[in-house]
PDB file of N, CA and C in Angstrom:
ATOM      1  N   UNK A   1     -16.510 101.057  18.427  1.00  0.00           N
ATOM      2  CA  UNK A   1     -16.793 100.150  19.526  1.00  0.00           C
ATOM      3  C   UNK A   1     -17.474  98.870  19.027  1.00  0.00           C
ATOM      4  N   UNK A   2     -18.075  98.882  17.623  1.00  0.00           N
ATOM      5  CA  UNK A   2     -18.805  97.805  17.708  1.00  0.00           C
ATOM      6  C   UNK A   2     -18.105  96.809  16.642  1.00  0.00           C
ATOM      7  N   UNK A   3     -17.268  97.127  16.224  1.00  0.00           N
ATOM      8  CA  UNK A   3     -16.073  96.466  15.435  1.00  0.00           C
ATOM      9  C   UNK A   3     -14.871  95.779  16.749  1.00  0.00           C
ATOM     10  N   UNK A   4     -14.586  96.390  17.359  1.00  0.00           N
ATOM     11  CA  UNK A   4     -14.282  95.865  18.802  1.00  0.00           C
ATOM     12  C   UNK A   4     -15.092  94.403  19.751  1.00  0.00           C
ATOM     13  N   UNK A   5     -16.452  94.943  19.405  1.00  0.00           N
ATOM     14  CA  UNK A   5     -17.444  93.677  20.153  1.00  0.00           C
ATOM     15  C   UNK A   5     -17.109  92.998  18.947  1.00  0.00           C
ATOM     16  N   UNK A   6     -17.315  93.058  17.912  1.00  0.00           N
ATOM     17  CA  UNK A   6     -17.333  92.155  16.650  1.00  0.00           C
ATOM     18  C   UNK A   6     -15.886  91.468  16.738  1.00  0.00           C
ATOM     19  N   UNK A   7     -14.943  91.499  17.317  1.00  0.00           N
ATOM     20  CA  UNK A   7     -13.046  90.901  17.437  1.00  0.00           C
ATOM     21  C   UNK A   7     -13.487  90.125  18.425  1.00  0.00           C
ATOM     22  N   UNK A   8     -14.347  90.653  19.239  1.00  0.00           N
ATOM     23  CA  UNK A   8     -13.982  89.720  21.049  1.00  0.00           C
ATOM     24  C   UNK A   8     -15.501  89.031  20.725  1.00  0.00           C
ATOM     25  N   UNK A   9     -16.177  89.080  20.079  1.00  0.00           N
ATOM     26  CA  UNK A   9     -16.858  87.653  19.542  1.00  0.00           C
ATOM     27  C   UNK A   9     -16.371  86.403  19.236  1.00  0.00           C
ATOM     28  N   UNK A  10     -15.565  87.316  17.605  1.00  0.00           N
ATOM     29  CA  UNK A  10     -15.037  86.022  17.061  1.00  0.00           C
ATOM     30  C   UNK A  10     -14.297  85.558  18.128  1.00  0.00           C
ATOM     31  N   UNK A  11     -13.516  86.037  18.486  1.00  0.00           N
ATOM     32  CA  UNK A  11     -12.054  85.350  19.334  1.00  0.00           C
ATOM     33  C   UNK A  11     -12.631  84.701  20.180  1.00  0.00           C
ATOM     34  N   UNK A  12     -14.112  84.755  21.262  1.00  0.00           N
ATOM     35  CA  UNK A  12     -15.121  83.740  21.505  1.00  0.00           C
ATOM     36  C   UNK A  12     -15.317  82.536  20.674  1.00  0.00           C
ATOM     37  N   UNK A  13     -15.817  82.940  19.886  1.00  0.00           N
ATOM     38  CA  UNK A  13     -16.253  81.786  19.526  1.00  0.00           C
ATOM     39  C   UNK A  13     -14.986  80.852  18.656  1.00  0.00           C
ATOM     40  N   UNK A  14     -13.649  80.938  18.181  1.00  0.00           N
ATOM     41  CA  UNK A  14     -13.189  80.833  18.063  1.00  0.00           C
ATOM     42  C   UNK A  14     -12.442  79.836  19.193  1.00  0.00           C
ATOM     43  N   UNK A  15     -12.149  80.224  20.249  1.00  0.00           N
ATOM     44  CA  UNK A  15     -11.881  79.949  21.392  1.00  0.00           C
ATOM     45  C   UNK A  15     -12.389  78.600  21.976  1.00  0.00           C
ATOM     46  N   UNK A  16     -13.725  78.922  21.827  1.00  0.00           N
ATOM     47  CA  UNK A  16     -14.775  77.852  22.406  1.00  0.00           C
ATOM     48  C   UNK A  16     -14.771  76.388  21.526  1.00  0.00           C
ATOM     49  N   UNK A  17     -14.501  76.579  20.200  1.00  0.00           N
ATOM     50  CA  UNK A  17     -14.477  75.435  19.161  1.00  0.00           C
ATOM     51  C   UNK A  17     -13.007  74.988  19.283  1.00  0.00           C
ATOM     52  N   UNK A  18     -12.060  75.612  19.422  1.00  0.00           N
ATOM     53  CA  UNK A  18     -10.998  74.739  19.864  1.00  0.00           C
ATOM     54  C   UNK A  18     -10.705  74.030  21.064  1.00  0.00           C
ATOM     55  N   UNK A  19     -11.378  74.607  22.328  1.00  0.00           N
ATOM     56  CA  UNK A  19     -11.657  73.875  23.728  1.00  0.00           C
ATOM     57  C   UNK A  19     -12.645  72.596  23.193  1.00  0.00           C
ATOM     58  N   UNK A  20     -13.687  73.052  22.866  1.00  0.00           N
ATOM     59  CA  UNK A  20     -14.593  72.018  22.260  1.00  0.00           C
ATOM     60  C   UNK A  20     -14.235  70.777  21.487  1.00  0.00           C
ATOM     61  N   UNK A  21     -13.098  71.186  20.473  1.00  0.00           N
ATOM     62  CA  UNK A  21     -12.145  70.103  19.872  1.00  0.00           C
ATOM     63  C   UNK A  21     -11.425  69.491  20.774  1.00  0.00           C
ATOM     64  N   UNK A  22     -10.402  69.755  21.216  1.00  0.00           N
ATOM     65  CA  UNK A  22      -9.799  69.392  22.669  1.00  0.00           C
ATOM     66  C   UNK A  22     -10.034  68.667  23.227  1.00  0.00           C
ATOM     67  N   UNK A  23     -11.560  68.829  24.140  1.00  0.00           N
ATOM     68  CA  UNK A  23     -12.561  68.265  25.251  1.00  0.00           C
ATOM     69  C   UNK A  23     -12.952  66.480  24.479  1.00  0.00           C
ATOM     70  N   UNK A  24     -13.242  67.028  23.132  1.00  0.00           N
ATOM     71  CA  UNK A  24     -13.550  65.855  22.787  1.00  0.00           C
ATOM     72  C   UNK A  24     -12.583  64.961  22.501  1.00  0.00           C
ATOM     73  N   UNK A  25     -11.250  65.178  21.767  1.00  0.00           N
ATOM     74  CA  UNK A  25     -10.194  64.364  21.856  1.00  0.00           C
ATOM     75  C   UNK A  25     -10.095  63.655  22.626  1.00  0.00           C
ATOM     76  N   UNK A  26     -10.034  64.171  23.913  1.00  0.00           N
ATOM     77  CA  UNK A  26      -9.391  64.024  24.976  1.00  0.00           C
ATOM     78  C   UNK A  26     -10.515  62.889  25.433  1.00  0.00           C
ATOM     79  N   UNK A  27     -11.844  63.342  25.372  1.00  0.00           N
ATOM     80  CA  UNK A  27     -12.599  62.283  25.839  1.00  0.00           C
ATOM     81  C   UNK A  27     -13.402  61.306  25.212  1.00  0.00           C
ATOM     82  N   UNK A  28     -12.497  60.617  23.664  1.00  0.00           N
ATOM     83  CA  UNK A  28     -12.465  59.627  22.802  1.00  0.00           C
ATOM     84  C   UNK A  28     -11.009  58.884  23.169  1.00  0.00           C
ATOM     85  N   UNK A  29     -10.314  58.989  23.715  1.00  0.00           N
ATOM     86  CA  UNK A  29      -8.927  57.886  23.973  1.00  0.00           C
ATOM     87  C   UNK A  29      -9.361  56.870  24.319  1.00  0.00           C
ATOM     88  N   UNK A  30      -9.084  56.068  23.831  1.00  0.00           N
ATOM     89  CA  UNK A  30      -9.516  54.756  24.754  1.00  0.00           C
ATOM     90  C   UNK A  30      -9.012  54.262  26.066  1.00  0.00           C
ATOM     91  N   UNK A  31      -9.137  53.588  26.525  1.00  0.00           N
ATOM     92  CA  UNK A  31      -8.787  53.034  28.041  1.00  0.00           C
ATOM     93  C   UNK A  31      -9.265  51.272  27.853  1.00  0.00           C
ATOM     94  N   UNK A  32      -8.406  50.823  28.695  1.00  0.00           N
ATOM     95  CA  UNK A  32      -8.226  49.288  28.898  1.00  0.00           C
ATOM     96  C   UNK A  32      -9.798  49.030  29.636  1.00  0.00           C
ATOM     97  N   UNK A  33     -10.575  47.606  28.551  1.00  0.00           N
ATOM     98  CA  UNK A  33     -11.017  46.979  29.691  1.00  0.00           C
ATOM     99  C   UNK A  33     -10.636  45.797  30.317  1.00  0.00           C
ATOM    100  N   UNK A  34      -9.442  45.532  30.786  1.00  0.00           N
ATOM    101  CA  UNK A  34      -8.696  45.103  31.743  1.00  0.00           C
ATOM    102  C   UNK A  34      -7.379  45.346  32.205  1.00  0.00           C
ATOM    103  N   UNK A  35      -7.251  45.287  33.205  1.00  0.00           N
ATOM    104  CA  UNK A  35      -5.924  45.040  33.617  1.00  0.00           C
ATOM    105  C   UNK A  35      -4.776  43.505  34.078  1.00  0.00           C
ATOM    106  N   UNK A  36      -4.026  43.559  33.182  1.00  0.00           N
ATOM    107  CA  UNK A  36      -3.174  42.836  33.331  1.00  0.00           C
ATOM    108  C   UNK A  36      -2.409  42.533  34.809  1.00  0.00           C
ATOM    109  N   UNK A  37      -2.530  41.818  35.283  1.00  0.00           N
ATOM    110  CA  UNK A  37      -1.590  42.018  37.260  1.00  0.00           C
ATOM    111  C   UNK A  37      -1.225  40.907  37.121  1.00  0.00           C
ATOM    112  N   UNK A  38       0.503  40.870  37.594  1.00  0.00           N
ATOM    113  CA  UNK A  38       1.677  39.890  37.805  1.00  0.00           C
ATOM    114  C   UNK A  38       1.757  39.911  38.797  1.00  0.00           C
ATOM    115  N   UNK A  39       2.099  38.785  39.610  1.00  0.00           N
ATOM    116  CA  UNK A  39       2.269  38.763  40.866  1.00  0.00           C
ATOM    117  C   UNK A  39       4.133  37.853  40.892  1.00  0.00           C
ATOM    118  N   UNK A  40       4.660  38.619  41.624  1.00  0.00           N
ATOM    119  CA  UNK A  40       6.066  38.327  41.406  1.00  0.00           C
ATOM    120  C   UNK A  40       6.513  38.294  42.867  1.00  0.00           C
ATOM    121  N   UNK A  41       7.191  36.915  43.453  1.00  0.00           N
ATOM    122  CA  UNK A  41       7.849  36.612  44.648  1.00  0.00           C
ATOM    123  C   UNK A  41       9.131  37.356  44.436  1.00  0.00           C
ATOM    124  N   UNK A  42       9.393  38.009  45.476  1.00  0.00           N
ATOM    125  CA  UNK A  42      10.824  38.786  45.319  1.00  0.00           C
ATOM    126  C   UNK A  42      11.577  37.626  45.565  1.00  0.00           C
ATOM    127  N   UNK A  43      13.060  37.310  44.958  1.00  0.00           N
ATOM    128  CA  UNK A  43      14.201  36.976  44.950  1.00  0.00           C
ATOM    129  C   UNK A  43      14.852  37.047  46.076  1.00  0.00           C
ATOM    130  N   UNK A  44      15.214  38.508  46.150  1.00  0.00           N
ATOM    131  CA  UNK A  44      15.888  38.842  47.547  1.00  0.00           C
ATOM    132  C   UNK A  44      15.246  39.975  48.427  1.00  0.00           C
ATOM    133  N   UNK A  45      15.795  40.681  49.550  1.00  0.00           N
ATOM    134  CA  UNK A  45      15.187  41.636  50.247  1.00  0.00           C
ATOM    135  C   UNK A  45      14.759  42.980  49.517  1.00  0.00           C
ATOM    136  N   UNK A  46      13.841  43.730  49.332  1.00  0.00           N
ATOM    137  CA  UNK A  46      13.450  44.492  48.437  1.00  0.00           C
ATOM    138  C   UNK A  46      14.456  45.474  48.806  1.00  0.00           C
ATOM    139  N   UNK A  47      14.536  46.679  47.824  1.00  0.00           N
ATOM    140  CA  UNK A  47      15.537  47.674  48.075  1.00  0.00           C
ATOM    141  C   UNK A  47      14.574  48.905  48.149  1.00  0.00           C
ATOM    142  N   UNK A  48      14.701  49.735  49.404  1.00  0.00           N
ATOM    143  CA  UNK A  48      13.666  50.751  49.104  1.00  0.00           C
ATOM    144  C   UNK A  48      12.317  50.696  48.986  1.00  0.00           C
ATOM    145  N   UNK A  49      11.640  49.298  49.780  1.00  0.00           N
ATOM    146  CA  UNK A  49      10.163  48.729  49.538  1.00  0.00           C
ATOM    147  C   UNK A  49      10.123  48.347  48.165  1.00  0.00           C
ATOM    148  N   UNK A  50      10.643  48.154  47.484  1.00  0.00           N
ATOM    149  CA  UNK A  50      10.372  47.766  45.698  1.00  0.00           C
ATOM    150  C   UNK A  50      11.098  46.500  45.500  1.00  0.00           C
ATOM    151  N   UNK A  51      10.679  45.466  45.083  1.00  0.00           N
ATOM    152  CA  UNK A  51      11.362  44.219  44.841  1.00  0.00           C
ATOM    153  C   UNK A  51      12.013  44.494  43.673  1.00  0.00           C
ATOM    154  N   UNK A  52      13.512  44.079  43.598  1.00  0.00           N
ATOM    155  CA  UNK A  52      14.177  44.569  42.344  1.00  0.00           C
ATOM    156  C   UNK A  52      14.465  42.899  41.533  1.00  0.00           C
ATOM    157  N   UNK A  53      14.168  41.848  41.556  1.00  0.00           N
ATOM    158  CA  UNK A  53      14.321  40.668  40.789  1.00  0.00           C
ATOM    159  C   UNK A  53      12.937  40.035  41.935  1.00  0.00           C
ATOM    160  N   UNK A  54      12.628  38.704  40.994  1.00  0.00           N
ATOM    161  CA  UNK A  54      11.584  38.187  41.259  1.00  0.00           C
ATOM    162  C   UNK A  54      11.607  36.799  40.778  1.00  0.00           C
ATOM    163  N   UNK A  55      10.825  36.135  41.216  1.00  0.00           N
ATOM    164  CA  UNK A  55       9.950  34.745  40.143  1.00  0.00           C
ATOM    165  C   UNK A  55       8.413  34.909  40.254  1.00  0.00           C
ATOM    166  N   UNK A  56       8.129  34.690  38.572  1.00  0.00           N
ATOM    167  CA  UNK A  56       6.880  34.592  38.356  1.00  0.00           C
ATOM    168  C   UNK A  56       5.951  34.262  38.830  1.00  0.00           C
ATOM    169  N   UNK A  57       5.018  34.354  39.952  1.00  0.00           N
ATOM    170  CA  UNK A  57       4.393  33.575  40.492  1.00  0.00           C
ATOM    171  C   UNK A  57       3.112  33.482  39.628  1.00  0.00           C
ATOM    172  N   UNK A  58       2.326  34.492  38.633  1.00  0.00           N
ATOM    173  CA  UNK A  58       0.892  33.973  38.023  1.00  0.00           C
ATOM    174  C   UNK A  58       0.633  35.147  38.427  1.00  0.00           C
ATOM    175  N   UNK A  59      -0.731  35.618  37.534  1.00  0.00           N
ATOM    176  CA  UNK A  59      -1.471  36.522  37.409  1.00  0.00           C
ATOM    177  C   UNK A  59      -2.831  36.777  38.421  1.00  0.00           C
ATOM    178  N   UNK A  60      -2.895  37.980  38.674  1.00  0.00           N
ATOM    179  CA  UNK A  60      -4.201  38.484  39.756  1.00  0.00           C
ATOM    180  C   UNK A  60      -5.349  39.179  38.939  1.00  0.00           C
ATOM    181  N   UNK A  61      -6.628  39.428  39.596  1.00  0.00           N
ATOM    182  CA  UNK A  61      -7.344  39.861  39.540  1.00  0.00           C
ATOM    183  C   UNK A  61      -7.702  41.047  40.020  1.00  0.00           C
ATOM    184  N   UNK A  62      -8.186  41.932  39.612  1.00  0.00           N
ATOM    185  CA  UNK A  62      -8.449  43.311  40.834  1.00  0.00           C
ATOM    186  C   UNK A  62      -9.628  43.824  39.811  1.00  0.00           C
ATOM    187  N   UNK A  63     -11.054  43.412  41.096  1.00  0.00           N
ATOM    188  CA  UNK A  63     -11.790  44.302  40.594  1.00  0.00           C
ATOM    189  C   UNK A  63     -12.430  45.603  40.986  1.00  0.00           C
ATOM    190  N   UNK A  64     -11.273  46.326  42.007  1.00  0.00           N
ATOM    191  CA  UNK A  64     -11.608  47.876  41.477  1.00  0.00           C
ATOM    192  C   UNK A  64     -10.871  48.277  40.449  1.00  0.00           C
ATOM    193  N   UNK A  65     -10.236  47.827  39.923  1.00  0.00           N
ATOM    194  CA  UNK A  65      -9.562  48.677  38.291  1.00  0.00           C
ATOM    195  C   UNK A  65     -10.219  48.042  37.082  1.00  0.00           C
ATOM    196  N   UNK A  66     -11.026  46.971  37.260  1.00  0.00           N
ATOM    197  CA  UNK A  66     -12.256  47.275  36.481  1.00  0.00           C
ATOM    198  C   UNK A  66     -13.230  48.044  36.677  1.00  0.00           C
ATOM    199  N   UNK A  67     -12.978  48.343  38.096  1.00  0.00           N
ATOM    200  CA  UNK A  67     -14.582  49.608  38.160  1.00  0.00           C
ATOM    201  C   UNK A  67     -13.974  50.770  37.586  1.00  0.00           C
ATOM    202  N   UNK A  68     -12.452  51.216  38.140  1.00  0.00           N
ATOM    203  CA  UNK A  68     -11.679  52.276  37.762  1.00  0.00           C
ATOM    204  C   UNK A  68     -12.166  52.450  36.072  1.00  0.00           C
ATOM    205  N   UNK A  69     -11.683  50.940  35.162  1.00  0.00           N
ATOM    206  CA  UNK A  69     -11.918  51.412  33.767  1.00  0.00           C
ATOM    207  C   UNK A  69     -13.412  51.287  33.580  1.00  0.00           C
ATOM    208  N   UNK A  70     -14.113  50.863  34.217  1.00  0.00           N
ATOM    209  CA  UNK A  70     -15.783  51.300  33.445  1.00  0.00           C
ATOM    210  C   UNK A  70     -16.111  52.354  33.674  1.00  0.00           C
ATOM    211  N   UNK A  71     -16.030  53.165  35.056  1.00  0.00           N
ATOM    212  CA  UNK A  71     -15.469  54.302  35.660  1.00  0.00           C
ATOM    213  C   UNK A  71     -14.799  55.852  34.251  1.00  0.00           C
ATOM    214  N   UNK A  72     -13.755  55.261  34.652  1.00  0.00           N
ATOM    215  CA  UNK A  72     -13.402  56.338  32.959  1.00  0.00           C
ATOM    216  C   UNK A  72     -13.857  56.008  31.671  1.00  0.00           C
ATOM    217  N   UNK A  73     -14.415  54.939  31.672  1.00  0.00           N
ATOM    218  CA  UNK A  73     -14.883  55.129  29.985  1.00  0.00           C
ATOM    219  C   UNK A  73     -16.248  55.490  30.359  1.00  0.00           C
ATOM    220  N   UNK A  74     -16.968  55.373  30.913  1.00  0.00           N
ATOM    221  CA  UNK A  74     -18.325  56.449  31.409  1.00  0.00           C
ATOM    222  C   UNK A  74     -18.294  58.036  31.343  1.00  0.00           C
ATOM    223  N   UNK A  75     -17.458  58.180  31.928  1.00  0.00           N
ATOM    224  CA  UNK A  75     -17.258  59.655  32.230  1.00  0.00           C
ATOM    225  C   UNK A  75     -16.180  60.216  30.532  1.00  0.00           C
ATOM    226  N   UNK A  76     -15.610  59.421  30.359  1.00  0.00           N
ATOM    227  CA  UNK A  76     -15.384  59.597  28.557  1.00  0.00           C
ATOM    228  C   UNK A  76     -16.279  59.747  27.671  1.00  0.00           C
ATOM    229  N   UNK A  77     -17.175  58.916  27.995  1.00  0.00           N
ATOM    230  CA  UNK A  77     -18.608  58.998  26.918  1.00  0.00           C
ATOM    231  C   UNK A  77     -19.293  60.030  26.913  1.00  0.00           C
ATOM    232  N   UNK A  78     -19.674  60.551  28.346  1.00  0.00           N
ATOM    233  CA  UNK A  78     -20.370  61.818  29.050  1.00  0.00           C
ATOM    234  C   UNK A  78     -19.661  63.203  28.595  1.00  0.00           C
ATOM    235  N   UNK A  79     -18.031  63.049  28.674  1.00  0.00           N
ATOM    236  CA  UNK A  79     -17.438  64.054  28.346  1.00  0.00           C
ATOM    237  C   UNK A  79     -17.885  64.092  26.891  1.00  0.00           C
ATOM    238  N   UNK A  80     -17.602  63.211  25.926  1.00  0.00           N
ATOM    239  CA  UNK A  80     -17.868  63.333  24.420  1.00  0.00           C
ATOM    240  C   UNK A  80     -18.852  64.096  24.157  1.00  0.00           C
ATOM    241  N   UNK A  81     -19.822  63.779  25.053  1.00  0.00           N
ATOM    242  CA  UNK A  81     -21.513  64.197  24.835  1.00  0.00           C
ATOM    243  C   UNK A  81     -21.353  65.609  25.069  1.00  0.00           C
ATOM    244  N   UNK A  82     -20.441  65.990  26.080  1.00  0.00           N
ATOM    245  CA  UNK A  82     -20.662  67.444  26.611  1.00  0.00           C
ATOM    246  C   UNK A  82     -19.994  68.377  25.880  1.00  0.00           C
ATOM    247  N   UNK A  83     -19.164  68.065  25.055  1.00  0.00           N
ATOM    248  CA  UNK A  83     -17.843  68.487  23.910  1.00  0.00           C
ATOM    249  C   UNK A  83     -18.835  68.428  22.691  1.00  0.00           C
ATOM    250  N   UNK A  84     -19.382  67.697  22.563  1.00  0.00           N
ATOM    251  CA  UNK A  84     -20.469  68.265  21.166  1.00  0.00           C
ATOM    252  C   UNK A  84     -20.972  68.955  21.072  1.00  0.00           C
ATOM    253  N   UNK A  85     -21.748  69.347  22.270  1.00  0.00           N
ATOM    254  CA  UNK A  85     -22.594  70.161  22.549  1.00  0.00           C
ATOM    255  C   UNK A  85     -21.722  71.552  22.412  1.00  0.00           C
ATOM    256  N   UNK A  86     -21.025  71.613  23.251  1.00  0.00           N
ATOM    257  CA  UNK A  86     -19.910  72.947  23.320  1.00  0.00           C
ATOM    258  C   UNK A  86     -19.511  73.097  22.335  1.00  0.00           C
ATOM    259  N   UNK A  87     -19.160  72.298  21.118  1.00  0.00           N
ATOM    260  CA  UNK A  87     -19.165  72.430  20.178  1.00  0.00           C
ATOM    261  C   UNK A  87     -19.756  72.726  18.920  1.00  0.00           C
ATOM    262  N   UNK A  88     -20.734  72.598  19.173  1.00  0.00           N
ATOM    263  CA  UNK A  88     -22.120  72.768  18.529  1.00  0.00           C
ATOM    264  C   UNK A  88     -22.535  74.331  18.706  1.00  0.00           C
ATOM    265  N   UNK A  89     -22.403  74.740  19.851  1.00  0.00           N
ATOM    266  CA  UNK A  89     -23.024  76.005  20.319  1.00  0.00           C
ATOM    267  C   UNK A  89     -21.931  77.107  19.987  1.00  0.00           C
ATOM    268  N   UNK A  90     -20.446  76.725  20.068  1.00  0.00           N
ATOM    269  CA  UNK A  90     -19.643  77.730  19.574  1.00  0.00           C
ATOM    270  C   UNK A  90     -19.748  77.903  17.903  1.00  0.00           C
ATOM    271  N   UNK A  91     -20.256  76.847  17.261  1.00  0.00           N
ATOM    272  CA  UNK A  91     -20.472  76.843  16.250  1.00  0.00           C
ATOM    273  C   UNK A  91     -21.539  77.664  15.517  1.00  0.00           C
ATOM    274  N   UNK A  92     -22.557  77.683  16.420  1.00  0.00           N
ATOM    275  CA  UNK A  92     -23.764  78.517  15.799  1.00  0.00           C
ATOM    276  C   UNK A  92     -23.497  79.992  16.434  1.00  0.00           C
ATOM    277  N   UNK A  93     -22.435  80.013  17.611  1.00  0.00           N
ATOM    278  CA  UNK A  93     -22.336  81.358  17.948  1.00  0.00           C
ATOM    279  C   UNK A  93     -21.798  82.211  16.433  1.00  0.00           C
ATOM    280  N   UNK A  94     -20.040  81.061  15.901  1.00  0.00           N
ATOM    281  CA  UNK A  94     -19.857  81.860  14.665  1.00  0.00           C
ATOM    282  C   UNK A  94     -20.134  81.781  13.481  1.00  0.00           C
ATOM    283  N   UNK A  95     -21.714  80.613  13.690  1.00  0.00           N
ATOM    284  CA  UNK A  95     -22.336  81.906  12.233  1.00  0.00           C
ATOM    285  C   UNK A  95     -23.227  82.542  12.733  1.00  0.00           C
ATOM    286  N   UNK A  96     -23.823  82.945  14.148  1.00  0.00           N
ATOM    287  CA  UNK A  96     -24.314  84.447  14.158  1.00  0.00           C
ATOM    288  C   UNK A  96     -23.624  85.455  13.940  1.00  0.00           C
ATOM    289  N   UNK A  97     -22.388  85.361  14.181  1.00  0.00           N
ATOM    290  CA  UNK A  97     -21.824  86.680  14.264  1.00  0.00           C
ATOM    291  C   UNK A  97     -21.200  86.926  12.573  1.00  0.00           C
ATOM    292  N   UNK A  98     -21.578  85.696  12.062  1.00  0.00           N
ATOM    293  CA  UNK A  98     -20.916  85.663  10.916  1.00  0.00           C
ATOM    294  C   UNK A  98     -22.115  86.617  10.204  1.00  0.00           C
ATOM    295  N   UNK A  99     -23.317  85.711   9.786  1.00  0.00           N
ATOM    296  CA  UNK A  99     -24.858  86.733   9.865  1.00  0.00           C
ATOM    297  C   UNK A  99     -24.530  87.991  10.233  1.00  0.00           C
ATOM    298  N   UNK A 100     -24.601  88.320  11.573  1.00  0.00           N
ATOM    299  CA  UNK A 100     -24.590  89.572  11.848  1.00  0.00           C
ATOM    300  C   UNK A 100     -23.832  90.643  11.160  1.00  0.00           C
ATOM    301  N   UNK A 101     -22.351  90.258  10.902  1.00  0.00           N
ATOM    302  CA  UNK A 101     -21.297  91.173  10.202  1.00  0.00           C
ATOM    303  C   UNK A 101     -21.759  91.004   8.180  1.00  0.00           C
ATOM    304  N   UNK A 102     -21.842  90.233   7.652  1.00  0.00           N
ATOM    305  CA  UNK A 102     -22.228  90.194   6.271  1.00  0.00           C
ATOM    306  C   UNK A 102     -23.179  90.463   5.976  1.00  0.00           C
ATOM    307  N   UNK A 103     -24.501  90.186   6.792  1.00  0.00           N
ATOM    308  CA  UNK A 103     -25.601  90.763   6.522  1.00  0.00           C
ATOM    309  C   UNK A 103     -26.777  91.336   7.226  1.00  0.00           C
ATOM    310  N   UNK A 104     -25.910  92.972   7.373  1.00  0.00           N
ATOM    311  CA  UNK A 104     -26.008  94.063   8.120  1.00  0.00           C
ATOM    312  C   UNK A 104     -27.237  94.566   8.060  1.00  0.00           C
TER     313      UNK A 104
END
């Protein structure tokens, strides 16, 4: 039985450092701080609500998708922080158990 707890450890902690890897990937991507917006006069009657040809009319502003991207790169940073940690802790889980099994 205790070679059993000793499998469903590792495979814990094992587990936890690859979520932990993951988490943090995931919350190092970068993201735009801006957005680009075209503003385009339709040509003719749109098809399906969607203008299918246009003329250029010049570029917009929108600042909720700057809040949107300060927004996710906040909560990216926070995630990073929280992925270390999880990472950190699955880490010392397997060298307790590492301790524990080598030096009995």
């Amino acid at each position: 039985m205790n070679l059993l707890g000793n499998i469903l450890d590792i495979l814990t902690a094992l587990a936890a450092i690859v979520a932990a890897v993951l988490w943090f990937k995931s919350a190092v991507i970068k993201t735009p701080e801006s957005f680009s917006i075209h503003v385009v006069k339709p040509d003719m009657e749109p098809m399906g609500g969607n203008p299918v040809g246009g003329t250029y009319a010049g570029q917009a502003y929108s600042q909720d998708l700057i809040n949107l991207a300060n927004s996710i790169r906040q909560q990216s940073r926070l995630s990073a922080i929280a992925a270390s940690f999880a990472g950190s802790s699955a880490i010392i889980q397997a060298l307790s158990i590492i301790i524990k099994i080598y030096f009995k």
